[in-house]
C-alpha atoms as a PDB file:
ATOM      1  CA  UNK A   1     -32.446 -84.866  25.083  1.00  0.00           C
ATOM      2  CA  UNK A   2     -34.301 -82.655  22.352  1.00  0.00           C
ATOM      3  CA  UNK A   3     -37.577 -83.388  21.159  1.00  0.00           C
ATOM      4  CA  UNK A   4     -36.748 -84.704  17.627  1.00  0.00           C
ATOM      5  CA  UNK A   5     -35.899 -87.954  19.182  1.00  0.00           C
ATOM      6  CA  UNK A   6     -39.540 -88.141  20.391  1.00  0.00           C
ATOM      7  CA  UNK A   7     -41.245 -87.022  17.260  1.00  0.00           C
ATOM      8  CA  UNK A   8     -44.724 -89.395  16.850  1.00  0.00           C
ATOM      9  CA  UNK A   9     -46.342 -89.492  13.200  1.00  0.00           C
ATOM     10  CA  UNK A  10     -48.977 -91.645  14.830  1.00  0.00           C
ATOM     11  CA  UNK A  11     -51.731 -88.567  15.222  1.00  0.00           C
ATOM     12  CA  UNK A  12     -52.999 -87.136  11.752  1.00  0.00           C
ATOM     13  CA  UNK A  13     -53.818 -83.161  11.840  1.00  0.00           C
ATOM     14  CA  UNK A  14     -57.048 -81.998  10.846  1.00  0.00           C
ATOM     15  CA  UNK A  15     -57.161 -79.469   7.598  1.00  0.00           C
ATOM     16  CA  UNK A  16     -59.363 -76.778   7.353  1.00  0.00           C
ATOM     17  CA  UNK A  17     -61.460 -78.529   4.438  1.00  0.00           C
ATOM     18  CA  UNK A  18     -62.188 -81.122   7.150  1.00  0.00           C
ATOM     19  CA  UNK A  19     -66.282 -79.851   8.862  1.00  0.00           C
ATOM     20  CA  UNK A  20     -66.349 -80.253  12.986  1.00  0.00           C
ATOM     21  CA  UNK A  21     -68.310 -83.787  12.455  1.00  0.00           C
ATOM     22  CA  UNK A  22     -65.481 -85.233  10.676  1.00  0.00           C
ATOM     23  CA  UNK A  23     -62.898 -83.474  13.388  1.00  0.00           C
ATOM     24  CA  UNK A  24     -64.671 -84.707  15.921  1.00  0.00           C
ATOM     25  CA  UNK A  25     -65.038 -88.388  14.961  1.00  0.00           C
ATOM     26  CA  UNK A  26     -61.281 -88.157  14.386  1.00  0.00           C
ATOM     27  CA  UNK A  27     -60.490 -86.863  17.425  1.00  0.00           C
ATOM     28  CA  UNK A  28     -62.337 -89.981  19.112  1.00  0.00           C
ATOM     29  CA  UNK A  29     -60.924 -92.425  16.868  1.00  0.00           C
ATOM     30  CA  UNK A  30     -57.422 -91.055  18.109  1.00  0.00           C
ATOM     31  CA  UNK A  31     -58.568 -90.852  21.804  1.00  0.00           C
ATOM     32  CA  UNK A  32     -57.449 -87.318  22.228  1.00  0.00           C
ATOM     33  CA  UNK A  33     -59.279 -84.381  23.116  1.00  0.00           C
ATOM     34  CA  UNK A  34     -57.254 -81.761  20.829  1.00  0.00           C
ATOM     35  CA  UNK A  35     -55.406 -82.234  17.328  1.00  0.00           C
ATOM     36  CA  UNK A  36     -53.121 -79.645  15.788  1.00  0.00           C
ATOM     37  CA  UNK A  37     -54.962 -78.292  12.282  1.00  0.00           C
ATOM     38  CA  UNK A  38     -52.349 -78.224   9.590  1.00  0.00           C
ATOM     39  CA  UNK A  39     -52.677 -76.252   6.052  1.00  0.00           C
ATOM     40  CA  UNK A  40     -53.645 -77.714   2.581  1.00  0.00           C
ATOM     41  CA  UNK A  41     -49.734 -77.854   2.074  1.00  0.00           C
ATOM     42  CA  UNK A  42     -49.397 -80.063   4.950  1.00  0.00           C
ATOM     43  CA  UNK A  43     -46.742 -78.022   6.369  1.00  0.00           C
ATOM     44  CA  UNK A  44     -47.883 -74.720   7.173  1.00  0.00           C
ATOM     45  CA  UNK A  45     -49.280 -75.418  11.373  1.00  0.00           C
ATOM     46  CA  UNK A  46     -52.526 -72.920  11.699  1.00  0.00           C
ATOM     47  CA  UNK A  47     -53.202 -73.675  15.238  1.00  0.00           C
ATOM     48  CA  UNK A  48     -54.954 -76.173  17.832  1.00  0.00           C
ATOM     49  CA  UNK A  49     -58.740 -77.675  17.658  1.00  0.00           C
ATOM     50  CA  UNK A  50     -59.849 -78.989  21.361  1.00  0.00           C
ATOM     51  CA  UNK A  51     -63.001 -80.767  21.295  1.00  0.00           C
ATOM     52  CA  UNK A  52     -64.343 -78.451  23.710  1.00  0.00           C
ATOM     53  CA  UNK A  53     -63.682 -75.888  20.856  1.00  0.00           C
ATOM     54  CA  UNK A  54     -65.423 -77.879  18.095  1.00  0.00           C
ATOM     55  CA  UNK A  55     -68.523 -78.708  20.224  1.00  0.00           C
ATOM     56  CA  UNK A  56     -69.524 -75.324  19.886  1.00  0.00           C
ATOM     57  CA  UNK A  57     -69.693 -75.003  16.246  1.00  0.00           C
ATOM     58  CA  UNK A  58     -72.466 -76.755  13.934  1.00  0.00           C
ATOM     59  CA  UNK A  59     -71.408 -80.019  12.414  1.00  0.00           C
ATOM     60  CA  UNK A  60     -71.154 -79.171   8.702  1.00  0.00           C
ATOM     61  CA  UNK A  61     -69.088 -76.015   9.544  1.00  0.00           C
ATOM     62  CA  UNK A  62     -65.650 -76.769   7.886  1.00  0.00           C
ATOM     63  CA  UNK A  63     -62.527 -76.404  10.245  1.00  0.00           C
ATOM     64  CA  UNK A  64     -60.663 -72.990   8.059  1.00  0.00           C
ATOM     65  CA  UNK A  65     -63.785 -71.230   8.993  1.00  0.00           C
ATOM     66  CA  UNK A  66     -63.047 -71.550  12.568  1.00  0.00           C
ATOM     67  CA  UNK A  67     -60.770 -69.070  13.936  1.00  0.00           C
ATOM     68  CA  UNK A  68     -57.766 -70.264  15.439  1.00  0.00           C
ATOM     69  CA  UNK A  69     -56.779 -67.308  17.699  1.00  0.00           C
ATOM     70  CA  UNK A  70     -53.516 -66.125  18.127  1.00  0.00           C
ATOM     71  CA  UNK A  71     -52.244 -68.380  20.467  1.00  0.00           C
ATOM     72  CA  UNK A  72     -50.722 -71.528  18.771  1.00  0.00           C
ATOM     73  CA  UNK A  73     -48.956 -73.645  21.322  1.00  0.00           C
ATOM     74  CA  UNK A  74     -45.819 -75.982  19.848  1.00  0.00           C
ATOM     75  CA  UNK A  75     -42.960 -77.164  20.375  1.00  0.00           C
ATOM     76  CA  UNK A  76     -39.731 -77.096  17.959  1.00  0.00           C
ATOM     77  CA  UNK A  77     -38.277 -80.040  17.114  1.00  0.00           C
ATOM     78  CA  UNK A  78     -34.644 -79.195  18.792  1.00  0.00           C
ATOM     79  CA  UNK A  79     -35.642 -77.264  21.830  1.00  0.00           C
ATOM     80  CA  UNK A  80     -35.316 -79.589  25.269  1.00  0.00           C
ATOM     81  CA  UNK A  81     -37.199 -81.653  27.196  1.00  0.00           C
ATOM     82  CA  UNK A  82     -37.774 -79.191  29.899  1.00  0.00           C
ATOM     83  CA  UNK A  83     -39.170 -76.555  27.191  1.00  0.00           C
ATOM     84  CA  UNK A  84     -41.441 -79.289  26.054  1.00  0.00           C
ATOM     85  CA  UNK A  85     -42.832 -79.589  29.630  1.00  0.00           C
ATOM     86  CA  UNK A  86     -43.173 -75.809  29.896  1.00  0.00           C
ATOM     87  CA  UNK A  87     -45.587 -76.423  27.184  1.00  0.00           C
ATOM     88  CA  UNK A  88     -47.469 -79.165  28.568  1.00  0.00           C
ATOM     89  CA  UNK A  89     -47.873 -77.295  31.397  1.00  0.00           C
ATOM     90  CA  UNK A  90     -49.115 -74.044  30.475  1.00  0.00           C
ATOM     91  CA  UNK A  91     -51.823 -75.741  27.906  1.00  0.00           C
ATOM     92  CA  UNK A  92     -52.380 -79.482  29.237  1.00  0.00           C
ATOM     93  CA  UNK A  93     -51.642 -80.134  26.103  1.00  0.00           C
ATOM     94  CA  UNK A  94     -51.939 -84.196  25.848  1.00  0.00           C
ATOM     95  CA  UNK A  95     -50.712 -84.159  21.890  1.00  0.00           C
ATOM     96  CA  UNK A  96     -48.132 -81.108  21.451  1.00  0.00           C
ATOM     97  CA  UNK A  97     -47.061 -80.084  17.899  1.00  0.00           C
ATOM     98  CA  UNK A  98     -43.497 -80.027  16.937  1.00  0.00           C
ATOM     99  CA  UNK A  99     -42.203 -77.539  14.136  1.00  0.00           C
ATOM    100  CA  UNK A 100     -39.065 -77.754  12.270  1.00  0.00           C
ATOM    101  CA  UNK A 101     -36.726 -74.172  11.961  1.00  0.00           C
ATOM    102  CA  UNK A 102     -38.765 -73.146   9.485  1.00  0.00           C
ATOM    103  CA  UNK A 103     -41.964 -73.358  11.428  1.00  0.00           C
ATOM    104  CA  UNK A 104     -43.421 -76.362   9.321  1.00  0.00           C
ATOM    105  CA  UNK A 105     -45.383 -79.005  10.882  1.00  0.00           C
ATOM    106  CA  UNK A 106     -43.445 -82.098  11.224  1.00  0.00           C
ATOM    107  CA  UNK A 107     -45.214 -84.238  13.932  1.00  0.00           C
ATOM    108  CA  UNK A 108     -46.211 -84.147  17.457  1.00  0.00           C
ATOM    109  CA  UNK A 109     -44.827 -85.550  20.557  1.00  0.00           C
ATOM    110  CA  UNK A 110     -46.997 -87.098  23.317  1.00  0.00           C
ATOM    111  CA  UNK A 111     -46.961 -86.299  27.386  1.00  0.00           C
ATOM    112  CA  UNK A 112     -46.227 -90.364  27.589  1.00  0.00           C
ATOM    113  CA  UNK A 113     -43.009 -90.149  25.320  1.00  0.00           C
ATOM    114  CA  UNK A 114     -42.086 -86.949  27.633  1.00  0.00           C
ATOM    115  CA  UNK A 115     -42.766 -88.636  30.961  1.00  0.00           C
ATOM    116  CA  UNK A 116     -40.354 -91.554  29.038  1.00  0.00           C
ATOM    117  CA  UNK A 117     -37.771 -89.467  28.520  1.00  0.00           C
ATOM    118  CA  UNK A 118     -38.118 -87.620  31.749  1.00  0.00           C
ATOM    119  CA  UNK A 119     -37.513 -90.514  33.341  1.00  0.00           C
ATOM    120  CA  UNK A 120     -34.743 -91.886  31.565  1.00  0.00           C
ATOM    121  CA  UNK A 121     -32.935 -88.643  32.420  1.00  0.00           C
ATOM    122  CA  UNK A 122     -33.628 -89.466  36.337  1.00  0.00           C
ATOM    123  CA  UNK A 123     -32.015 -92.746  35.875  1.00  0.00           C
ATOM    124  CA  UNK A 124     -35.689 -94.435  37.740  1.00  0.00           C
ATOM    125  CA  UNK A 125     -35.028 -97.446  36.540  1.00  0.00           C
ATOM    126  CA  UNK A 126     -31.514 -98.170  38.020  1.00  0.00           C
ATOM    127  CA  UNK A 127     -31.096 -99.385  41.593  1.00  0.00           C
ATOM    128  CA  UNK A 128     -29.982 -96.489  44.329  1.00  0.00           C
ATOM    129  CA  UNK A 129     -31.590 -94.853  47.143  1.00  0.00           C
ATOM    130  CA  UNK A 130     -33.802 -91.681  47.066  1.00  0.00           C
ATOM    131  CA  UNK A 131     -32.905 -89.001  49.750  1.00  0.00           C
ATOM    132  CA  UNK A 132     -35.269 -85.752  49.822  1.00  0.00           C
ATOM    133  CA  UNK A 133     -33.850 -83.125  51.931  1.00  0.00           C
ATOM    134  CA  UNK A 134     -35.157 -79.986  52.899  1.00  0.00           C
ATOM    135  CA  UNK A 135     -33.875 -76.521  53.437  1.00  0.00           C
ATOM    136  CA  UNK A 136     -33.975 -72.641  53.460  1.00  0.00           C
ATOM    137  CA  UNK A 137     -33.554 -71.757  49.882  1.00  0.00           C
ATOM    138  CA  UNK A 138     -30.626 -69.459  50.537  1.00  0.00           C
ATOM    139  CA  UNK A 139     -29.030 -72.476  51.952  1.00  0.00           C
ATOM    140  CA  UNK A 140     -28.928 -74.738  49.211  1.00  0.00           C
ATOM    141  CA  UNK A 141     -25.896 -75.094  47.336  1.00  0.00           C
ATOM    142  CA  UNK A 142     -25.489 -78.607  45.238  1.00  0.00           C
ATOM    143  CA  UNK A 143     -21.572 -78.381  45.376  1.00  0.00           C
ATOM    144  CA  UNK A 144     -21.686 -78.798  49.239  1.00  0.00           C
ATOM    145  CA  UNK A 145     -24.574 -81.695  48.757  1.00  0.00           C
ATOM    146  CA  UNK A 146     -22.628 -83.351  46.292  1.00  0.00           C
ATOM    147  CA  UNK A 147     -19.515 -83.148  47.871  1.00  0.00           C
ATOM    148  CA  UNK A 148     -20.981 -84.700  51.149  1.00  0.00           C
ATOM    149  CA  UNK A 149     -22.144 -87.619  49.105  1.00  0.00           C
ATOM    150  CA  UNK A 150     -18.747 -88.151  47.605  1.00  0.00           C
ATOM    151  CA  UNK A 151     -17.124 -88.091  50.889  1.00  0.00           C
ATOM    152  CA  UNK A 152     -19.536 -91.045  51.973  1.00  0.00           C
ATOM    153  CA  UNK A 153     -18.621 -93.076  48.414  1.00  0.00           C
ATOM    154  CA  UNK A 154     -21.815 -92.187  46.684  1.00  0.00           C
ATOM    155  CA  UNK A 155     -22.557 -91.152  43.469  1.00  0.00           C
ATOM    156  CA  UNK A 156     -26.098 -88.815  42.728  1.00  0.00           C
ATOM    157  CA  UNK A 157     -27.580 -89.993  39.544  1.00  0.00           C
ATOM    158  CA  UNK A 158     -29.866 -87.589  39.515  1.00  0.00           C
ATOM    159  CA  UNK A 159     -30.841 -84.153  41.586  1.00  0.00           C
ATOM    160  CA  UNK A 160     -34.691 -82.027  41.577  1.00  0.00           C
ATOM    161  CA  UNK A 161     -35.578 -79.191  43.202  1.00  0.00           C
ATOM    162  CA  UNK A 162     -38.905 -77.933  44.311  1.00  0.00           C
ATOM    163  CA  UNK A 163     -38.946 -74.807  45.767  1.00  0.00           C
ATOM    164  CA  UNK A 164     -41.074 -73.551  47.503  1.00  0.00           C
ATOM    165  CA  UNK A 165     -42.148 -69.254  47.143  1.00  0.00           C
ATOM    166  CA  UNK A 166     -44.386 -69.256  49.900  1.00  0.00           C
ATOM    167  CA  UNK A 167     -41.956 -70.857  52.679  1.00  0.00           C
ATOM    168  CA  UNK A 168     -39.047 -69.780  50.904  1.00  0.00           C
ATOM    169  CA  UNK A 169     -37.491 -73.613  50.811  1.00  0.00           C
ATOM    170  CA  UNK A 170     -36.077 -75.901  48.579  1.00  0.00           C
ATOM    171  CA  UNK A 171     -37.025 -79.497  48.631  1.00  0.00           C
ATOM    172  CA  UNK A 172     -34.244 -81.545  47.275  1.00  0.00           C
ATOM    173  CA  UNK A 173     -34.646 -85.428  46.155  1.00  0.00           C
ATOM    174  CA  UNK A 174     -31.346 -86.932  45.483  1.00  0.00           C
ATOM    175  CA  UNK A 175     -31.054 -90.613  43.352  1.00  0.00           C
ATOM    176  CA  UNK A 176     -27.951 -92.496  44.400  1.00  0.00           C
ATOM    177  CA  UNK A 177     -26.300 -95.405  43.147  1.00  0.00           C
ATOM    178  CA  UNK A 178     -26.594 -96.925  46.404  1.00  0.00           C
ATOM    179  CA  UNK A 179     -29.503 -98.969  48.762  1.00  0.00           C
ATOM    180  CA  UNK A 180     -27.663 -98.337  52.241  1.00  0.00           C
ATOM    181  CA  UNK A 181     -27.107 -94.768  52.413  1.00  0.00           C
ATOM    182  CA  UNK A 182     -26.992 -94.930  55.897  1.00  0.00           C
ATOM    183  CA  UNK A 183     -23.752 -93.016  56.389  1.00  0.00           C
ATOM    184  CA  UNK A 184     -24.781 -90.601  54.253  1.00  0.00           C
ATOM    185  CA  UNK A 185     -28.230 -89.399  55.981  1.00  0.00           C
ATOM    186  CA  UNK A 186     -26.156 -89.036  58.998  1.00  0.00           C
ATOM    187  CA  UNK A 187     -23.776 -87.045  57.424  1.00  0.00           C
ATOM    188  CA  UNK A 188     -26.445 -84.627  55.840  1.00  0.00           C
ATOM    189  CA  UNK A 189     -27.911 -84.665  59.338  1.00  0.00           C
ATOM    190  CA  UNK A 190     -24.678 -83.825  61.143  1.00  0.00           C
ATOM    191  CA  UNK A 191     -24.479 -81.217  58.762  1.00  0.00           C
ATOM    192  CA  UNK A 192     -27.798 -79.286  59.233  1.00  0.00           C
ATOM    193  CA  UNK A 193     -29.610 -80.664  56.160  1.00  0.00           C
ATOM    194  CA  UNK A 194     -33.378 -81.563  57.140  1.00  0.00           C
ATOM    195  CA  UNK A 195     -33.580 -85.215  55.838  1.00  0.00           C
ATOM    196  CA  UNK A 196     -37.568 -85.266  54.811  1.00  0.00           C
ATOM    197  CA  UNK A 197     -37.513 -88.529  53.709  1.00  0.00           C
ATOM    198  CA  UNK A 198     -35.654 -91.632  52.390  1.00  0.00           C
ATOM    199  CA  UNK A 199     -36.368 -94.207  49.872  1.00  0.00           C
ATOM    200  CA  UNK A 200     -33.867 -97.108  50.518  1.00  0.00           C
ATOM    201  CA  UNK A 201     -36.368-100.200  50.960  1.00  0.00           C
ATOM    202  CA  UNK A 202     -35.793-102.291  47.626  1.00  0.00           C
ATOM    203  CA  UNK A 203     -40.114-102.202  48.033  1.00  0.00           C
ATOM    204  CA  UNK A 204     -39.989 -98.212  48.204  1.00  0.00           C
ATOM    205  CA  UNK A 205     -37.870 -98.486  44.780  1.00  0.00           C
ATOM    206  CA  UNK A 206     -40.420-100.635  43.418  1.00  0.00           C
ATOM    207  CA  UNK A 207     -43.419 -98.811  44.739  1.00  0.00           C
ATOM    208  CA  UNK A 208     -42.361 -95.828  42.924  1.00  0.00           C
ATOM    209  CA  UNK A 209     -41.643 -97.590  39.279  1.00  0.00           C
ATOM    210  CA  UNK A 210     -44.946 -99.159  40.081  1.00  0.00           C
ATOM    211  CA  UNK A 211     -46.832 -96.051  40.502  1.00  0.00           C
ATOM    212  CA  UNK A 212     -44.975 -94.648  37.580  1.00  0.00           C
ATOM    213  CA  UNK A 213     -46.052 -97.186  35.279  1.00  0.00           C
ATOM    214  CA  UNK A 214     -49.731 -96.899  36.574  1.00  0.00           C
ATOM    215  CA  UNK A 215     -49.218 -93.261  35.392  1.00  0.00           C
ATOM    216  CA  UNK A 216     -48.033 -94.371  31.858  1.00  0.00           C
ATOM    217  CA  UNK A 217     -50.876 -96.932  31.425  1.00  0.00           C
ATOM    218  CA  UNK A 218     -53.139 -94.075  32.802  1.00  0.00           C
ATOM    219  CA  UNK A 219     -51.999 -91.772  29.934  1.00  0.00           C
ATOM    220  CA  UNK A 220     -52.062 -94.363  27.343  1.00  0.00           C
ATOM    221  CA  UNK A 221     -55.783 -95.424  27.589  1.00  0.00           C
END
């Protein structure tokens, strides 16, 4: 998935004629706490305005006479999910700006459309237990996991990692296309693998697309 599919025109930039009352109010009326300030030309992306940022400035001051700073976090519009993430992460970013190849403005794309598309890639809503194994990290190999689930007639919809630097571990959680994966925890067992934890209850399933959609209706108010 690139980010081009998730491109929202729904959050208008500030401009540098704009002064920090006007910003503000805008920012409020959009219920963020940071808008991307775009050019005169409406193309040319100066930078980011936080509300923390614009607090500190007199109300009449107009926006271009702030300055931006170096640092302008975005996004272009065909890097990768992942990349988009990376970005999130780094500036808890809640509206990130997307740029085309020539590094104009052309949108933004929101943490809920990336936690959408996140978890259309992980397949959460289809049906399947969740398996999370554990093990040393110089253990892991995902040929050997996936060929023990093929030997038990399963299919993994989706595998994450998490490792872990300090214990040197890898957490694995494995989405199946199966609720009785039974066989298959035994076989990981029998095998070595640490099994941390399994989701197979049709209520576990629905606990976690619960608690994921309390997270999107979090992020949208």
């Amino acid at each position: 998935m690139v980010i081009s599919q998730f491109i929202s025109s729904r959050f208008v930039p500030l401009y540098p004629h704009q002064q920090v009352a006007e910003a503000l109010a805008s920012m409020h009326n959009q219920h963020v706490q940071e808008l991307p300030v775009v050019a005169e030309d409406h193309f040319t992306y100066l930078g980011i305005a936080t509300e923390a940022q614009l607090n500190d400035f007199p109300p009449t001051l107009r926006i271009g006479e702030i300055p931006m700073g170096e640092h302008k976090p975005a996004i272009f519009a065909q890097a990768n999910l992942f990349d988009a993430l990376r970005v999130y992460q780094q500036n808890q970013l809640s509206v990130i700006p997307v740029l085309d190849e020539a590094e104009h403005y052309v949108g933004t794309v929101t943490v809920d459309k990336l936690l959408e598309g996140l978890a259309k890639m992980m397949n959460v809503q289809e049906p399947g237990a969740i398996i999370q194994l554990q093990m040393a990290a110089h253990d892991y190999m995902l040929s050997d996991v996936a060929r023990l689930a093929e030997l038990n007639d399963v299919r993994l919809l989706d595998v994450c990692t998490q490792y872990d630097s300090t214990h040197d571990i890898v957490n694995v959680y494995l989405k199946t296309n199966r609720m009785d994966v039974q066989a298959l925890v035994a076989t990981y067992t029998r095998y070595h693998y640490q099994v941390v934890q399994v989701y197979a209850q049709e209520s576990s399933i629905d606990s976690l697309r619960d608690n994921y959609d309390m997270l999107m209706n979090y992020i949208n108010m």
